[in-house]
PDB file of N, CA and C in Angstrom:
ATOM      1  N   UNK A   1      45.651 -16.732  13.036  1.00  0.00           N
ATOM      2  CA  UNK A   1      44.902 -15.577  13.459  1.00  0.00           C
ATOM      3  C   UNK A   1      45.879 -14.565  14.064  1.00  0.00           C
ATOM      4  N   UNK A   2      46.315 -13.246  14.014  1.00  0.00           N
ATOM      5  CA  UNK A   2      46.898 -12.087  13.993  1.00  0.00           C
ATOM      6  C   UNK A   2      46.281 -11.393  15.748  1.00  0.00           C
ATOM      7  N   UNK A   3      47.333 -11.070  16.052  1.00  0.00           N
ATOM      8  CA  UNK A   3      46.842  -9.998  17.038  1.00  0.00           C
ATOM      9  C   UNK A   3      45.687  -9.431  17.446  1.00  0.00           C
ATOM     10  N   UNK A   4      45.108  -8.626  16.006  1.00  0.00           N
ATOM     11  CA  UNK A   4      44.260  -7.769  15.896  1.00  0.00           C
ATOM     12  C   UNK A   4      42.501  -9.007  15.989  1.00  0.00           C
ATOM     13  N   UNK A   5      43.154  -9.732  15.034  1.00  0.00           N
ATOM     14  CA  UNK A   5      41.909 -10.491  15.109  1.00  0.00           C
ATOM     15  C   UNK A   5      41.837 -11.385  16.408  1.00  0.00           C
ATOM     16  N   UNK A   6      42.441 -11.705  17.090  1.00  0.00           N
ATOM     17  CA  UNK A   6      41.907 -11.926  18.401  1.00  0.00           C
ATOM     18  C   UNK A   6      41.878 -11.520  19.332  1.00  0.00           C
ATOM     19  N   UNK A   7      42.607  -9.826  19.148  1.00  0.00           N
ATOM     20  CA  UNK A   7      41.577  -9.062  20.101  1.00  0.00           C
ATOM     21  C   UNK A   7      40.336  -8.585  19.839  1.00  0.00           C
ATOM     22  N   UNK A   8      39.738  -8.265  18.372  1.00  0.00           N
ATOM     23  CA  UNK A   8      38.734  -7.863  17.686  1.00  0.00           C
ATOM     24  C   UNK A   8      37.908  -9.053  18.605  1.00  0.00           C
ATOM     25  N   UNK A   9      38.238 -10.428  18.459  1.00  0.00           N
ATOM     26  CA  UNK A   9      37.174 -11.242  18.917  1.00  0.00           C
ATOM     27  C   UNK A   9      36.979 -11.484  19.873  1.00  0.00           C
ATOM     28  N   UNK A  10      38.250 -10.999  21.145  1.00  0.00           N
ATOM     29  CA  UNK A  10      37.847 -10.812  22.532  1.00  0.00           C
ATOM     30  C   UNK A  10      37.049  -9.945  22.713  1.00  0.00           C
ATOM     31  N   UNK A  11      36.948  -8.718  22.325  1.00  0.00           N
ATOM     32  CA  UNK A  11      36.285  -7.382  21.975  1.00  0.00           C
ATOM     33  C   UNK A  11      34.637  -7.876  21.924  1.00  0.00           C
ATOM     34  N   UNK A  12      34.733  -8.757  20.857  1.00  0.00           N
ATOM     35  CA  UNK A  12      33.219  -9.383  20.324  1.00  0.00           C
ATOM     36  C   UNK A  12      32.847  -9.955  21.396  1.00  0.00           C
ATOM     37  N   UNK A  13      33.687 -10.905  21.911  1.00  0.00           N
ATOM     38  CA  UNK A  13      32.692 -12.069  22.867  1.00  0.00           C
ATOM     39  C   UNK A  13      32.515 -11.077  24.581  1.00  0.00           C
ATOM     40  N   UNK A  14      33.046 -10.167  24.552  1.00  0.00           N
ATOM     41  CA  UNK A  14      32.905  -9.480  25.587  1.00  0.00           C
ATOM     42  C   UNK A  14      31.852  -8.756  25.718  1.00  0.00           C
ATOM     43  N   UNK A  15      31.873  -7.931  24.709  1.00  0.00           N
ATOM     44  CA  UNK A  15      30.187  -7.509  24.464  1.00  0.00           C
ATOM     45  C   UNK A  15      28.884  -8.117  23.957  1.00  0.00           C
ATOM     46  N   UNK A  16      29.269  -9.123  23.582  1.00  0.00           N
ATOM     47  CA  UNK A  16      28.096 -10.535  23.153  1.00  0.00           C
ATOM     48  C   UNK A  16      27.507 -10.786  24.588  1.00  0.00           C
ATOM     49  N   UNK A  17      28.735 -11.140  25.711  1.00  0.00           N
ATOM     50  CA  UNK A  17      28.276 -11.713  27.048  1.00  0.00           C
ATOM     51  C   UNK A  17      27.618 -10.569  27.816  1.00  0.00           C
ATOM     52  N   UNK A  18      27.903  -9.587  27.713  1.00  0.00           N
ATOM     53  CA  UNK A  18      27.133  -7.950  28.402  1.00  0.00           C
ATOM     54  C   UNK A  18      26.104  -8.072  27.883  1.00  0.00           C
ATOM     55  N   UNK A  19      25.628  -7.896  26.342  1.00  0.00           N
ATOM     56  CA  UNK A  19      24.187  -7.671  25.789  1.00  0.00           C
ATOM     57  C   UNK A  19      23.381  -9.017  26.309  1.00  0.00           C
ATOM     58  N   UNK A  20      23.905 -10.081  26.496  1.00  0.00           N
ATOM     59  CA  UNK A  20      23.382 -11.076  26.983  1.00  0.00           C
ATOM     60  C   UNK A  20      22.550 -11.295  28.435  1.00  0.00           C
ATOM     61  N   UNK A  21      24.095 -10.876  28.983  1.00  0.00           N
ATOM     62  CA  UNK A  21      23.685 -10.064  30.641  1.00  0.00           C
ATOM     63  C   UNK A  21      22.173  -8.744  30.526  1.00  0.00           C
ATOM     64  N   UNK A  22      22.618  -7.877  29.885  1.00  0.00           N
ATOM     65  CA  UNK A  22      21.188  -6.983  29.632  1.00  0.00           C
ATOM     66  C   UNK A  22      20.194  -7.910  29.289  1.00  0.00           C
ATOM     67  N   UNK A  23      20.009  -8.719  28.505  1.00  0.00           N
ATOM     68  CA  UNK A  23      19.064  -9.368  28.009  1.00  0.00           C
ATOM     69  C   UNK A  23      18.712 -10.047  29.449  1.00  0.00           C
ATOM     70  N   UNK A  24      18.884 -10.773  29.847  1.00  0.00           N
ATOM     71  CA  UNK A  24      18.392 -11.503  31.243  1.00  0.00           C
ATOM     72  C   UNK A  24      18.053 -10.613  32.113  1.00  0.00           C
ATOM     73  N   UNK A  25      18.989  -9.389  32.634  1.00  0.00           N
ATOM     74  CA  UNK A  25      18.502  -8.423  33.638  1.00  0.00           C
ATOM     75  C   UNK A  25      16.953  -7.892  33.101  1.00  0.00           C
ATOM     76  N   UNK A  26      16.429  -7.724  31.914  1.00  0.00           N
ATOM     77  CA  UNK A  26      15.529  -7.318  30.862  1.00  0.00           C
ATOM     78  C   UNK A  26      14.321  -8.226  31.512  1.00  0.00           C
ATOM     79  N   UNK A  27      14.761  -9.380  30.863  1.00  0.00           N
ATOM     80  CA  UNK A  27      13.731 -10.260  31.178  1.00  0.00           C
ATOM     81  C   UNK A  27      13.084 -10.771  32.782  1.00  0.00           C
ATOM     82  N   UNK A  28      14.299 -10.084  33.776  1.00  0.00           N
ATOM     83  CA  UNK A  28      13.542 -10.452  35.000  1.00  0.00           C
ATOM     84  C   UNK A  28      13.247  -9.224  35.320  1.00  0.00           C
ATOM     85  N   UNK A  29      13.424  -8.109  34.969  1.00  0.00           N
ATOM     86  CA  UNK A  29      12.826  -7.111  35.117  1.00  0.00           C
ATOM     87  C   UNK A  29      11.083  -6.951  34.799  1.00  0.00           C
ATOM     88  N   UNK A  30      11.340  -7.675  33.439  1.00  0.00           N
ATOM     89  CA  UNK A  30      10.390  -7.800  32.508  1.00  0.00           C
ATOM     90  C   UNK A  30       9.005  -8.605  33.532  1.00  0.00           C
ATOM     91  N   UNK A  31       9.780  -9.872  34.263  1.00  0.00           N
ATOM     92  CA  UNK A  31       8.607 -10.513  34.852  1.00  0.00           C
ATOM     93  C   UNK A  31       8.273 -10.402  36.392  1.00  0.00           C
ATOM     94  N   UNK A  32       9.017  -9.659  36.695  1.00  0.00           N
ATOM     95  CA  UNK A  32       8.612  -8.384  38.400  1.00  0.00           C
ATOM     96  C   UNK A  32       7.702  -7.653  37.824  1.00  0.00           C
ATOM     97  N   UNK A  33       7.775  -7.022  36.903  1.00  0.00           N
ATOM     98  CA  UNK A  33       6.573  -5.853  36.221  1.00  0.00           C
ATOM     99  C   UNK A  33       5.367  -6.804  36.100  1.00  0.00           C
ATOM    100  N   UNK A  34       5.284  -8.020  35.055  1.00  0.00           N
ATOM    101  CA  UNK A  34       4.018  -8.825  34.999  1.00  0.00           C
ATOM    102  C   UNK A  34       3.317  -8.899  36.620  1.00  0.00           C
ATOM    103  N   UNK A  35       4.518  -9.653  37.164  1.00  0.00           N
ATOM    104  CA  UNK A  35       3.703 -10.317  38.934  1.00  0.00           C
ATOM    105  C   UNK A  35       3.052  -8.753  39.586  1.00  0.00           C
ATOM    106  N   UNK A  36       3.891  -7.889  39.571  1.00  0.00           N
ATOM    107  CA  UNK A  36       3.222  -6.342  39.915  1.00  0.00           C
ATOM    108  C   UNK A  36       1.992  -5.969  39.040  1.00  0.00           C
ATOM    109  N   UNK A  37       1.657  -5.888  37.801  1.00  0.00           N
ATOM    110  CA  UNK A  37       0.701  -5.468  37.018  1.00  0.00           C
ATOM    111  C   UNK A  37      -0.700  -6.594  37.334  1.00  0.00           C
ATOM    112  N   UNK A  38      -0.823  -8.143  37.594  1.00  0.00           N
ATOM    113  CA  UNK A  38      -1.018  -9.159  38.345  1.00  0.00           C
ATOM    114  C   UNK A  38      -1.888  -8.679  39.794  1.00  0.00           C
ATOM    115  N   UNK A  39      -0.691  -8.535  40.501  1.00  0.00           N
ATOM    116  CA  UNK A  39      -1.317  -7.494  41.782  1.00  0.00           C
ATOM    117  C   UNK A  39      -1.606  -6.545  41.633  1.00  0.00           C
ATOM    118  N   UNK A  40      -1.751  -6.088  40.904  1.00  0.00           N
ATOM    119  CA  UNK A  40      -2.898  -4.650  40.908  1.00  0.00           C
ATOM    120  C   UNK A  40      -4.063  -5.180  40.169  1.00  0.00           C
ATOM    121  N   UNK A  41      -4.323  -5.765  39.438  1.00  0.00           N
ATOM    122  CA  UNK A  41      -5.450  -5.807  39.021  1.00  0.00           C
ATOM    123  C   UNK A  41      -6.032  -6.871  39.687  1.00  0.00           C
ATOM    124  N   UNK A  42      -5.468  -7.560  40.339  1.00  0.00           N
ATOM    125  CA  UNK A  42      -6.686  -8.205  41.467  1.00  0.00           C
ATOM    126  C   UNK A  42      -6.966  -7.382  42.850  1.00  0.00           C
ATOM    127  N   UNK A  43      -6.050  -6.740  42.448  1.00  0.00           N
ATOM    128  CA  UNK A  43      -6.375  -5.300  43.778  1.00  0.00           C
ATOM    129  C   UNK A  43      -7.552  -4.229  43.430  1.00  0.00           C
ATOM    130  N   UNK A  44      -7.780  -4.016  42.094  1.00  0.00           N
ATOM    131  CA  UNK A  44      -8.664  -3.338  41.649  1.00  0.00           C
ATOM    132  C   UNK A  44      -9.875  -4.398  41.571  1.00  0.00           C
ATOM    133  N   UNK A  45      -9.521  -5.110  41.230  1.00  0.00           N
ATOM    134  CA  UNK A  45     -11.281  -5.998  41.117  1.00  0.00           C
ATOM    135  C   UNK A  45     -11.835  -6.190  42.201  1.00  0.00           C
ATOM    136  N   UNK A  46     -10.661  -6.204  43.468  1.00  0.00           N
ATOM    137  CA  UNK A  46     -11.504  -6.322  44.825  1.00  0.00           C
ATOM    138  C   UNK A  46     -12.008  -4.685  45.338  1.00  0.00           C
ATOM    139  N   UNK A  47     -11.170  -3.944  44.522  1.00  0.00           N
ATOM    140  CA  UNK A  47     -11.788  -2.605  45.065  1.00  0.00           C
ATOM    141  C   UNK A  47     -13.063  -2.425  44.161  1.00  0.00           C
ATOM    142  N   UNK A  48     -13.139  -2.576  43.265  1.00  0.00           N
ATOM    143  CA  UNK A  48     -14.693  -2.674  42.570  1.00  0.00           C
ATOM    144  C   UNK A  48     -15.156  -3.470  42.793  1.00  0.00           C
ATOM    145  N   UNK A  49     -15.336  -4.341  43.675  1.00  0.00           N
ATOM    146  CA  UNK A  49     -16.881  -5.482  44.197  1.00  0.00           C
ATOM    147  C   UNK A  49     -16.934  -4.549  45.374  1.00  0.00           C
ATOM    148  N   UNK A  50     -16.125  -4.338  46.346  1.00  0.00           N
ATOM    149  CA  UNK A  50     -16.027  -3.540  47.147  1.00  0.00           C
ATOM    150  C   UNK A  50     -16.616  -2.250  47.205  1.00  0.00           C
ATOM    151  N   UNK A  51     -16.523  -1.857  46.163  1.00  0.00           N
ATOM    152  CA  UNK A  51     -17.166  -0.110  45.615  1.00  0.00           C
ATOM    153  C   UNK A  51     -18.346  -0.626  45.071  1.00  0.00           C
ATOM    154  N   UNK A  52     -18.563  -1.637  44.647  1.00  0.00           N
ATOM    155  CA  UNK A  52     -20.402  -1.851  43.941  1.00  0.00           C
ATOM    156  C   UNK A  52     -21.251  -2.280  45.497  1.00  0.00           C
ATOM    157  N   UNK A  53     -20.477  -3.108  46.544  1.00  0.00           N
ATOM    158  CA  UNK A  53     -21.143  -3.615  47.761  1.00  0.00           C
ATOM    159  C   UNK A  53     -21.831  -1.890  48.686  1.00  0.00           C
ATOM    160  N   UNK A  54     -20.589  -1.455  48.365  1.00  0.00           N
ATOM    161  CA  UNK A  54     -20.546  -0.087  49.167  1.00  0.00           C
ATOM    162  C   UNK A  54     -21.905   0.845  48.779  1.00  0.00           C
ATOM    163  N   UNK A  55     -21.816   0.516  47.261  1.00  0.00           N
ATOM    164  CA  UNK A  55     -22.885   1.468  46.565  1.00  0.00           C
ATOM    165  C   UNK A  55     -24.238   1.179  46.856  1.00  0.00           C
ATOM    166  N   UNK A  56     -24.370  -0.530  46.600  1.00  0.00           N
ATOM    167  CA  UNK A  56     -25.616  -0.878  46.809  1.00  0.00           C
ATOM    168  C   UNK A  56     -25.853  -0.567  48.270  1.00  0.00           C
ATOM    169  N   UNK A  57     -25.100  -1.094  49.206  1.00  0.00           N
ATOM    170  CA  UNK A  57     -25.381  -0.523  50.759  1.00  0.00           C
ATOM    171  C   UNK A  57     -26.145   1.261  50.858  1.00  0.00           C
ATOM    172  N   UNK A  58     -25.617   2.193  50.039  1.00  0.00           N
ATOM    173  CA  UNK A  58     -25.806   3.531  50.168  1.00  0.00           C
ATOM    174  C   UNK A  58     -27.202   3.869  49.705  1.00  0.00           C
ATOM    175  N   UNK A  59     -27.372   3.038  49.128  1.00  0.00           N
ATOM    176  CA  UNK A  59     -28.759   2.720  47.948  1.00  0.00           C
ATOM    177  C   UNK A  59     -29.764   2.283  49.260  1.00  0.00           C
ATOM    178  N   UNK A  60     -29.511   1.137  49.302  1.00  0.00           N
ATOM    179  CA  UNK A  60     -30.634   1.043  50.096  1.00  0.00           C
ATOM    180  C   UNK A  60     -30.986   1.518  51.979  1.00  0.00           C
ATOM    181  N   UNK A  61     -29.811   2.494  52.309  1.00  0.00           N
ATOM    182  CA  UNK A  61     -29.447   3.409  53.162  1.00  0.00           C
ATOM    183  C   UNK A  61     -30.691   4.085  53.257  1.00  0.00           C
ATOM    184  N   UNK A  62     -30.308   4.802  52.204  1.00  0.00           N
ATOM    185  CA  UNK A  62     -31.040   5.828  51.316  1.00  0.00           C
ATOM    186  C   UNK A  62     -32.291   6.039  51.295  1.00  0.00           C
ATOM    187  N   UNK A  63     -32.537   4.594  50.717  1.00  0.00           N
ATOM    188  CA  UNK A  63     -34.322   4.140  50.342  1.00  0.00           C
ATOM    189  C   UNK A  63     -34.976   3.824  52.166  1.00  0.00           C
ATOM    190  N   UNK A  64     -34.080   3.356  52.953  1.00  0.00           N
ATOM    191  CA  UNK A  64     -34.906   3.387  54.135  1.00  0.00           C
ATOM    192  C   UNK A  64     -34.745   4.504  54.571  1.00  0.00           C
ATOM    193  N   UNK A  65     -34.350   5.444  54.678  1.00  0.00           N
ATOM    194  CA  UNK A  65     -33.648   6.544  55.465  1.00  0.00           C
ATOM    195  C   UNK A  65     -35.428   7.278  54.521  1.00  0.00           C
ATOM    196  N   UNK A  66     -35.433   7.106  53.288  1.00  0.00           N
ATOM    197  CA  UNK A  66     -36.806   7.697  53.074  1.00  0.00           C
ATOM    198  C   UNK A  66     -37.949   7.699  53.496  1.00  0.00           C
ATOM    199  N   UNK A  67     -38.165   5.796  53.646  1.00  0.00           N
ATOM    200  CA  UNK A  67     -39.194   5.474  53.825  1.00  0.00           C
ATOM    201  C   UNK A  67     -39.570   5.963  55.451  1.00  0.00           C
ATOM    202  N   UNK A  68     -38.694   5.637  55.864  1.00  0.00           N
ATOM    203  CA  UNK A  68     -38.684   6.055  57.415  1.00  0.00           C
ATOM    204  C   UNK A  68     -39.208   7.493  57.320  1.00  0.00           C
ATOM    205  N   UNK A  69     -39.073   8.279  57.080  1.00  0.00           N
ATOM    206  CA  UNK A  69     -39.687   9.637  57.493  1.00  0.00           C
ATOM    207  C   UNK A  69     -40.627  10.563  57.583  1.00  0.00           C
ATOM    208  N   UNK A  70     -41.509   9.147  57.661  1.00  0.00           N
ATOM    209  CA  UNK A  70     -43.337   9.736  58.187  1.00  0.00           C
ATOM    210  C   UNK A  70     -43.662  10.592  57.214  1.00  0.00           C
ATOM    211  N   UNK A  71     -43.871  10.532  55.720  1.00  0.00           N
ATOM    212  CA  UNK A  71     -44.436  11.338  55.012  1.00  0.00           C
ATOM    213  C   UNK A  71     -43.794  12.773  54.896  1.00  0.00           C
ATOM    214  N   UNK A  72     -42.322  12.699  55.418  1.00  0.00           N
ATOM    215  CA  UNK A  72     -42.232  14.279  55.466  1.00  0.00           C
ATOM    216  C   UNK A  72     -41.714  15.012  53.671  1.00  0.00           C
ATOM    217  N   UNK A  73     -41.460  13.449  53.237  1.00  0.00           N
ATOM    218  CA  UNK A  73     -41.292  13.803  51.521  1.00  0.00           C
ATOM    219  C   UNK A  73     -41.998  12.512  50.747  1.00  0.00           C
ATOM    220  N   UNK A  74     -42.917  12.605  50.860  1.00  0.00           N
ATOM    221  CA  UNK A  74     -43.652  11.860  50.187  1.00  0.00           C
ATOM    222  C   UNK A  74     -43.307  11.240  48.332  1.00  0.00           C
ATOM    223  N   UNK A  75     -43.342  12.877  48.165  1.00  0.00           N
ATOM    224  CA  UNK A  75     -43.186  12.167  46.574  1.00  0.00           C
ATOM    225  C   UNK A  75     -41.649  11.216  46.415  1.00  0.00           C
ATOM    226  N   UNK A  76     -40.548  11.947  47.293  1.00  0.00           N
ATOM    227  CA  UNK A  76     -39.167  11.449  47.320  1.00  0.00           C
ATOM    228  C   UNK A  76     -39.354  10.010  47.123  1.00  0.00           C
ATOM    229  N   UNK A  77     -40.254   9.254  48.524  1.00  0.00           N
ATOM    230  CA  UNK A  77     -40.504   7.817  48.929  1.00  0.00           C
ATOM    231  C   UNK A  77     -40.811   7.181  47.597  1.00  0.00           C
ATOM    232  N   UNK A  78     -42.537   7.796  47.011  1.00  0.00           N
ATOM    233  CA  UNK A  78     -43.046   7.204  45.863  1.00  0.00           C
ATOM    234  C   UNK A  78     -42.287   6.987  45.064  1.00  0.00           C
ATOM    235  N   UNK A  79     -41.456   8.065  44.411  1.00  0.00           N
ATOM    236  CA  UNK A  79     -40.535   7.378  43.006  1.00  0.00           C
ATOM    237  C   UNK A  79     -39.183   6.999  43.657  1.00  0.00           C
ATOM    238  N   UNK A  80     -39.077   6.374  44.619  1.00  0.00           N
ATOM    239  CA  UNK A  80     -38.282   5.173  44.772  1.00  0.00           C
ATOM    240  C   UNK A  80     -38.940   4.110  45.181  1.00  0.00           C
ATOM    241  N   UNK A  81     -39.979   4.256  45.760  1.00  0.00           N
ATOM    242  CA  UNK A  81     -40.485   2.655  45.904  1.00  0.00           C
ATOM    243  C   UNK A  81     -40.771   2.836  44.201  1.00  0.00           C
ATOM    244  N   UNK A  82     -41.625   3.686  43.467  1.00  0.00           N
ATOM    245  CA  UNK A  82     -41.889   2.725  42.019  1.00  0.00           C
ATOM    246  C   UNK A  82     -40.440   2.404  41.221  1.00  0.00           C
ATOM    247  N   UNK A  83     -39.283   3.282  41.315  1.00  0.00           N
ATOM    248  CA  UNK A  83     -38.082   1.936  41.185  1.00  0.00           C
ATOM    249  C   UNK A  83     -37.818   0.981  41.165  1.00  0.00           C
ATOM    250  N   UNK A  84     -38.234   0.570  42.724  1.00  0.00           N
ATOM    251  CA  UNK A  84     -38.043  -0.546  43.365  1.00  0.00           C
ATOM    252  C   UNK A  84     -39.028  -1.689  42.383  1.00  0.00           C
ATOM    253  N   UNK A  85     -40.170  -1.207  42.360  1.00  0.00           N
ATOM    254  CA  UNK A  85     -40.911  -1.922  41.810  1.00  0.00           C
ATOM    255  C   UNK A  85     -40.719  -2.101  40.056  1.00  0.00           C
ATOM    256  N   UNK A  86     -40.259  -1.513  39.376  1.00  0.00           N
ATOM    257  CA  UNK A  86     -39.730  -1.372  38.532  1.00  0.00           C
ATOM    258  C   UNK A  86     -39.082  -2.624  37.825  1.00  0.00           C
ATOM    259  N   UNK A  87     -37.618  -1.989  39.016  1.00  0.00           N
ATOM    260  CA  UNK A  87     -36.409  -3.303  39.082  1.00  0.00           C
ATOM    261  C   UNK A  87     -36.947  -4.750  39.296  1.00  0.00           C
ATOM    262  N   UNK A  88     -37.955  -4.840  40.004  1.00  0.00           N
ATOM    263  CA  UNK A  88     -38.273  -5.624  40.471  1.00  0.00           C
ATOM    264  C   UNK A  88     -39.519  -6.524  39.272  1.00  0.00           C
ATOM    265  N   UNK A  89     -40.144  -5.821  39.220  1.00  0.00           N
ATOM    266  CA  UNK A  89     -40.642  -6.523  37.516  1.00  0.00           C
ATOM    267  C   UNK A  89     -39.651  -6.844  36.185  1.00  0.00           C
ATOM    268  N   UNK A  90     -39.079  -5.831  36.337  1.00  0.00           N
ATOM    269  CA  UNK A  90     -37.453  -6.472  35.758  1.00  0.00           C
ATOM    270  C   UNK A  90     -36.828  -7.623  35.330  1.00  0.00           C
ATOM    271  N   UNK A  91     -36.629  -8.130  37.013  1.00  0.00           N
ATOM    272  CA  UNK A  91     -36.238  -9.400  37.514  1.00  0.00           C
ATOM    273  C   UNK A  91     -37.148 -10.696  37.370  1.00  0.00           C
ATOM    274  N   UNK A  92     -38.150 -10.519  37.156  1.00  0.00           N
ATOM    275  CA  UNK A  92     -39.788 -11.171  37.149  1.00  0.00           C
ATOM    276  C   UNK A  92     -39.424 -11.585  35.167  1.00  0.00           C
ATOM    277  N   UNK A  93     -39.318 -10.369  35.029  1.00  0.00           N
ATOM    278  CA  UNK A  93     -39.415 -10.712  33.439  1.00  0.00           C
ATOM    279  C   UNK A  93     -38.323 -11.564  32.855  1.00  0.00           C
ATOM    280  N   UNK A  94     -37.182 -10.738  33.036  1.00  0.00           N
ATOM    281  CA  UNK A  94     -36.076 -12.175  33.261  1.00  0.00           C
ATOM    282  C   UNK A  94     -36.052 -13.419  34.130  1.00  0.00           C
ATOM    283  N   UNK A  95     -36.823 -13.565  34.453  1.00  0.00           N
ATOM    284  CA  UNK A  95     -36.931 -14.874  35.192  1.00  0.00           C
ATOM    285  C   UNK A  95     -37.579 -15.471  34.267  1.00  0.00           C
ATOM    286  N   UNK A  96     -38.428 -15.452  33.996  1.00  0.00           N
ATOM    287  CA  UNK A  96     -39.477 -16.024  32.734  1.00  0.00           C
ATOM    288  C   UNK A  96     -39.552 -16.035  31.555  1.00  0.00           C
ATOM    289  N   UNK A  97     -38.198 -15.236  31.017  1.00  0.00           N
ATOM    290  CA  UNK A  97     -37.527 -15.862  29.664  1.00  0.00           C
ATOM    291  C   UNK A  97     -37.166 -17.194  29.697  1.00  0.00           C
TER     292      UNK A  97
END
């Protein structure tokens, strides 16, 4: 083997071991991003049970904050209690499938 060809192949195995090196830096890069993408989406699912708890709370805020007010909006009350009742036959009917 000549000069040239074993520096050509020092040349080679030098940059074989770098792309290699990239390749690993890659791949743990690669799986910090998964464990991060991971934590966020169990961060979001707790912020949406969180945001549906919140909602339903506002909901039925709402519906007492109506009922409570001595007739001063009557019809307001009625078509949310028949909602209520609504939903609530709803639930009746699916039950009894």
């Amino acid at each position: 083997m000549t000069d040239e060809e074993k520096k050509l192949l020092s040349t080679f195995e030098a940059r074989l071991r770098h792309l290699i090196y990239l390749h690993d830096e890659l791949k743990r890069g690669n799986a910090e991003l998964k464990q991060l993408l991971e934590a966020k989406k169990e961060e979001y699912e707790k912020l949406q049970a969180e945001y549906k708890e919140l909602e339903l709370n506002y909901t039925n805020l709402k519906t007492a904050t109506t009922i409570s007010l001595n007739g001063s909006d009557v019809k307001e009350t009625k078509l949310r209690l028949s909602k209520l009742v609504r939903e609530v036959d709803k639930c009746i009917a699916l039950l009894n499938e």
